[in-house]
Each structure stands twice: as C-alpha cells, then as structure tokens.
Protein backbone atom coordinates (compact mmCIF):
# COMPACT_ATOMS: atom_id res chain seq x y z
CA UNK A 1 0.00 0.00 0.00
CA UNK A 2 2.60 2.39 1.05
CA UNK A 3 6.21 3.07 -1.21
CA UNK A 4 8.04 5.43 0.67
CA UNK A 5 11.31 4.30 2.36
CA UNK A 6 10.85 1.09 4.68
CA UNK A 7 14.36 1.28 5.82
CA UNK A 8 17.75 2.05 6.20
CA UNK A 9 21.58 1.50 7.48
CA UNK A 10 24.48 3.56 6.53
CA UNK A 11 28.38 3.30 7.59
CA UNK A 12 30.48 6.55 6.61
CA UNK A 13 31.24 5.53 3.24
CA UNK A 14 27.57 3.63 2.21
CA UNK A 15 24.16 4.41 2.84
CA UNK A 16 21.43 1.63 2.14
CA UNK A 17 17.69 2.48 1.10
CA UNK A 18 15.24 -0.02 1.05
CA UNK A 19 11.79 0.49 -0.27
CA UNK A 20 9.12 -1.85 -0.81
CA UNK A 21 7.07 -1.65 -4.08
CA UNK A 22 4.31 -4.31 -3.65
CA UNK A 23 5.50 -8.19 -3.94
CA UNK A 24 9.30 -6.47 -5.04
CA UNK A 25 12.06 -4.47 -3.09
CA UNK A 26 14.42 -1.73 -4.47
CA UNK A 27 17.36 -1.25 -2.33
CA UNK A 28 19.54 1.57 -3.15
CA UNK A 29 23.21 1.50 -2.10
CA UNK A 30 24.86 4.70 -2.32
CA UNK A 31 28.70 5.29 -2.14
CA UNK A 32 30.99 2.87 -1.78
CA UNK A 33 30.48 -1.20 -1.69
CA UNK A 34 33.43 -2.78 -0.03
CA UNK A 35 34.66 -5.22 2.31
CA UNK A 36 34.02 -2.74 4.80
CA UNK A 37 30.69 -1.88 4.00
CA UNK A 38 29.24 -5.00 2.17
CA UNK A 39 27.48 -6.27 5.21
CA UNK A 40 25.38 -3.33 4.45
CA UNK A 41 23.80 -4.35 1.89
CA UNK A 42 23.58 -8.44 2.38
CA UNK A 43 21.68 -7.79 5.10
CA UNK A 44 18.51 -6.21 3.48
CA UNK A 45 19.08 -8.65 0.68
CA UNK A 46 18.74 -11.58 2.83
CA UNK A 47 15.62 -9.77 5.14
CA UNK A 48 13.83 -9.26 1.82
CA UNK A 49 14.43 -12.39 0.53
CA UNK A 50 13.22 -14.35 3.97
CA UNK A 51 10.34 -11.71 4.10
CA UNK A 52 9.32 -13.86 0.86
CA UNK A 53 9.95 -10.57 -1.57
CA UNK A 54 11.77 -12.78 -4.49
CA UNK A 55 12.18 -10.15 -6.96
CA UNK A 56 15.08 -7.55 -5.49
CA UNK A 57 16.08 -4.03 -7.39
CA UNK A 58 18.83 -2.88 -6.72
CA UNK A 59 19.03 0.79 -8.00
CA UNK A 60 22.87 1.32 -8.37
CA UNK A 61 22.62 4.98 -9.65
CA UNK A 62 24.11 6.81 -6.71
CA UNK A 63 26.82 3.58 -6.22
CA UNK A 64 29.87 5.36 -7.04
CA UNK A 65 32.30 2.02 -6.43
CA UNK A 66 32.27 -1.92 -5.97
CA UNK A 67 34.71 -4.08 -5.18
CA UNK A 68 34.94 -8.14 -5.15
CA UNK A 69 33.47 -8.04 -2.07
CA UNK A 70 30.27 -5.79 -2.82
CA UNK A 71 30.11 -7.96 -6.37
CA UNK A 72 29.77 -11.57 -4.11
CA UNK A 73 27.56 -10.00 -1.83
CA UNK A 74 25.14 -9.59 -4.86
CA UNK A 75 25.90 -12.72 -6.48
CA UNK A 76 25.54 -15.11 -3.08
CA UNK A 77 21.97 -12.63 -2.91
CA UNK A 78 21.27 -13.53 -6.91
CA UNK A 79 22.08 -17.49 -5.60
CA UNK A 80 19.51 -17.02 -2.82
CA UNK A 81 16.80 -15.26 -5.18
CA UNK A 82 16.77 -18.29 -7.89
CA UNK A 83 16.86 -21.02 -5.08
CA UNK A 84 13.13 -19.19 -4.60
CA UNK A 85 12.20 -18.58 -8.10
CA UNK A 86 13.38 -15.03 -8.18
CA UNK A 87 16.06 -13.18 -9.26
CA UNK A 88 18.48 -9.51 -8.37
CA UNK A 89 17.77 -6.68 -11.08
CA UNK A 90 20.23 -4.21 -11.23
CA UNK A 91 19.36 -0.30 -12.62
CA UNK A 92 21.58 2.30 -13.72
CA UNK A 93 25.36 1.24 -13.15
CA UNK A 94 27.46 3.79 -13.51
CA UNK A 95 30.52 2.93 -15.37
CA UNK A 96 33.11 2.00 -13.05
CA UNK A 97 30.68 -0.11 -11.13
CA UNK A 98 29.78 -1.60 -14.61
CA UNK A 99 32.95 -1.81 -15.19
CA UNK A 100 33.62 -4.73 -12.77
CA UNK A 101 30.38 -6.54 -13.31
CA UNK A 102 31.98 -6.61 -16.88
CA UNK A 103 35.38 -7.78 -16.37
CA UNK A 104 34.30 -10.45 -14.26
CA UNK A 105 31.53 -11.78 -16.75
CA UNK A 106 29.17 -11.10 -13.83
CA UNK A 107 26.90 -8.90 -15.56
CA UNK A 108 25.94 -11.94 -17.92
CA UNK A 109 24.32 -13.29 -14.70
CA UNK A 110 22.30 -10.39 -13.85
CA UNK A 111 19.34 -8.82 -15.43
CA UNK A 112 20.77 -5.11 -15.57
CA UNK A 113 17.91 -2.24 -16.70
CA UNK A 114 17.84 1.39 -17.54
CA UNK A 115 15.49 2.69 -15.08
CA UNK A 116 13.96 1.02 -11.48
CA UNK A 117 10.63 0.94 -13.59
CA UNK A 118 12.01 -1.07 -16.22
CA UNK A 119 13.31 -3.53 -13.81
CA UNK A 120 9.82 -3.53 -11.65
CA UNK A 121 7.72 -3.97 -15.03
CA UNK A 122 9.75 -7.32 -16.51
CA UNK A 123 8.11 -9.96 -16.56
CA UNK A 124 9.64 -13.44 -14.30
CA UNK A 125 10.50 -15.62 -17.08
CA UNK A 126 13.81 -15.81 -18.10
CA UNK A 127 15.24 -14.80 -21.35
C-alpha cells in the first residue's frame, strides 16, 4: 500500500535504502560497496528475501564504487533469489561499477535495466 522508504543502514562511506514496491524491493546503495561496507547491503538482501519478496532491485545509480566483495555480496543474494524462483535486477550502473560486473563476466548473470521501472515492469521468465 505504502512506497516510501521502509528502511535504512548507513556506515560513513555507504548508505542503504530499502523500499518496498508491492510483492518487489528496491534497495539503493549509495557510495561505496566494499569489504568494509558489504554487510550493508547483504543484510537487506537476505531480510527481503526471507520476508518472501523474491524479486530484489537494486538501483545502483548513486553507487559510485564496488569491489569483489560488494560484487559476491550480490551474487551469493542472486544465488539465494533463484533457489526461490526469483532473481536480483540491477538499474543504472554507472561505469566503473559496470565496469567490474563486466570484467568479471558477472553482468551476464544479472538482469541489468535502464530505469527502477524497467526492472519492476519485466516480466519473471527468463530470457
């Protein structure tokens, strides 16, 4: 019923939004995703995911660096989300965060969008 911001945890280097949008969650990490701050994010991953919200968007326009670290924390989460039929969108990389998704080959694992809407509005089939 309501969007609006359901939560949030931030560290000095990464703030985490979380905001429901009906059966789906966007989270949106903003600054930096590293070993220091990755715990950040799994955990509103893995509290969406148990609250039974299998599709998760994560909104990486304000994520201004990622580092192995952040990148496993959203794999293990993308693991997690297809054990339950779901999946991990990701929106709007900027390119240095795209940047490692791309070296790595993740970002042939992930469905990545233009815009949270996009992301929200694809359908659950894969392909």
């Amino acid at each position: 019923m309501d969007h609006g911001t359901v939560g949030s945890a931030q560290s000095g280097r990464l703030l985490v939004e979380v905001r429901e949008e009906g059966a789906s969650a966007v989270v949106i990490p903003a600054g930096e995703l590293d070993h220091h701050t990755a715990e950040l994010l799994r955990e509103p991953l893995e509290r969406n995911l148990a609250k039974g919200r299998t599709r998760l968007v994560v909104d990486c326009s304000q994520l201004e660096f990622c580092d192995s670290t952040g990148l496993n924390v959203l794999l293990g989460a993308r693991l997690k989300a297809e054990e339950v039929g779901g999946g991990i969108h990701l929106v709007a990389m900027r390119p240095a965060v795209a940047r490692v998704f791309e070296i790595t080959g993740a970002d042939t694992v992930f469905s990545v969008h233009d815009t949270v809407e996009g992301a929200l509005a694809e359908g659950t089939g894969t392909g």
